[in-house]
Protein backbone atom coordinates (compact mmCIF):
# COMPACT_ATOMS: atom_id res chain seq x y z
CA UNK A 1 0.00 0.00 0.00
CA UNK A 2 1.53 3.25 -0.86
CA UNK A 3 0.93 6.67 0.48
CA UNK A 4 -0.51 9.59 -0.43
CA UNK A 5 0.87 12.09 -1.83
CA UNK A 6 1.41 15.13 1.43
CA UNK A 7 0.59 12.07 3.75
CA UNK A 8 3.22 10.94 6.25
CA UNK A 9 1.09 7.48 7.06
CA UNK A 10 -2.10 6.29 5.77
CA UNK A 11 -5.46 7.55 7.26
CA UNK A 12 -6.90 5.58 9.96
CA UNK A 13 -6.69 4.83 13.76
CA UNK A 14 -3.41 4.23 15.52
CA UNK A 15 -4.02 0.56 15.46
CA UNK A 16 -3.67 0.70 12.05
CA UNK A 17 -0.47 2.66 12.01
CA UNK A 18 2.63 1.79 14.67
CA UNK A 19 2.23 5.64 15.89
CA UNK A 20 4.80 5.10 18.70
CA UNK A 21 7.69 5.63 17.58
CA UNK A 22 7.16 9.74 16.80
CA UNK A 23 6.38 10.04 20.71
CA UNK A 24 8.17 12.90 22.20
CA UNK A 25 6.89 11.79 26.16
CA UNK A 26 6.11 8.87 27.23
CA UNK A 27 3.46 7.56 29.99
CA UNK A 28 5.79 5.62 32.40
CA UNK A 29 3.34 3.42 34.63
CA UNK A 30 4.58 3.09 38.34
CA UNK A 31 2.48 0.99 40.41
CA UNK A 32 3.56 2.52 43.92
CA UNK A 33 0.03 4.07 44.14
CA UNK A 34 -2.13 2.33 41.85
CA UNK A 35 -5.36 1.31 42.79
CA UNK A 36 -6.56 -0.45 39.18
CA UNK A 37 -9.47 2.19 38.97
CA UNK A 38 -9.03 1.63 34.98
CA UNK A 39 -9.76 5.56 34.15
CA UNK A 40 -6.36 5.49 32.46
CA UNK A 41 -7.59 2.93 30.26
CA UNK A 42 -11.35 4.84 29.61
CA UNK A 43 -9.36 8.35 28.72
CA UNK A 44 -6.95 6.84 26.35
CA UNK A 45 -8.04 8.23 23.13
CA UNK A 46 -5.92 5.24 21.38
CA UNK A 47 -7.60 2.60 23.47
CA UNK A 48 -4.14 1.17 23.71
CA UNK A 49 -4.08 1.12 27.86
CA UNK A 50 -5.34 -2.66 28.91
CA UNK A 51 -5.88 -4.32 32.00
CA UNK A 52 -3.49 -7.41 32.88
CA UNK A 53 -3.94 -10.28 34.22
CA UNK A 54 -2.24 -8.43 37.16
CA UNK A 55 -5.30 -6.46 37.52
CA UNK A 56 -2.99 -3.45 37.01
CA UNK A 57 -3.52 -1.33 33.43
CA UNK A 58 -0.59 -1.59 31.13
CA UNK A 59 -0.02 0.60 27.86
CA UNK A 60 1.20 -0.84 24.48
CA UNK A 61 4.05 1.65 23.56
CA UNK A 62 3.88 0.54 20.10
CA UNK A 63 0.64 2.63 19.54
CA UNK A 64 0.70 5.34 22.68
CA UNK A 65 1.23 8.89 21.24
CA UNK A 66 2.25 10.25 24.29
CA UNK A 67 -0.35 12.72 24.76
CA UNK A 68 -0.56 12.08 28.66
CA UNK A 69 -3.97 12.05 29.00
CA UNK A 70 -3.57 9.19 30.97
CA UNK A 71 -1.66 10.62 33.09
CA UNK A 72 -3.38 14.21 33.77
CA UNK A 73 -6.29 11.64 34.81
CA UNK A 74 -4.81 9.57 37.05
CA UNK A 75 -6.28 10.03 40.40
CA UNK A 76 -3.30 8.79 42.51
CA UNK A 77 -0.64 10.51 40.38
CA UNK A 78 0.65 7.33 39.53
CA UNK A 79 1.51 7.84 36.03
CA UNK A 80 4.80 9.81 35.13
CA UNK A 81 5.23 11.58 31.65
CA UNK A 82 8.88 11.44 31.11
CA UNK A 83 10.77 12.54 27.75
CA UNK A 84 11.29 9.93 25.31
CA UNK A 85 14.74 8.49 24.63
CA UNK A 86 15.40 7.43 21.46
């Protein structure tokens, strides 16, 4: 499948397209505080935060854009946006 011409990736979700690896900050998950409440998973516009078997809510890097939602909403402050290193 080629792209279009002005397009830097095909339309569609970010399923569709790795998005990842243009992230500038990254959610880091830390667990210290956590108390599985899932809202990080409901406000991630992606819908690529998922509950483990853990019971604890894990993102896929491959497809987060970074745009910290995730962690603005977390009620314990238990999600750190740090600067992607590449």
């Amino acid at each position: 499948m080629g792209l279009n011409i002005g397009c830097a990736a095909a339309p569609g979700r970010a399923r569709d397209n790795k998005t990842g690896s243009w992230r500038v900050f990254k959610p880091v998950f830390k667990y210290d505080k956590c108390v599985k409440c899932g809202l990080c998973e409901v406000v991630c516009p992606e819908g690529c935060v998922r509950e483990g078997q853990d019971g604890y809510y894990h993102p896929d890097y491959n497809y987060c854009k970074g745009c910290g939602l995730c962690a603005e909403e977390c009620p314990v402050d238990d999600i750190e946006l740090v600067q992607e290193e590449k």
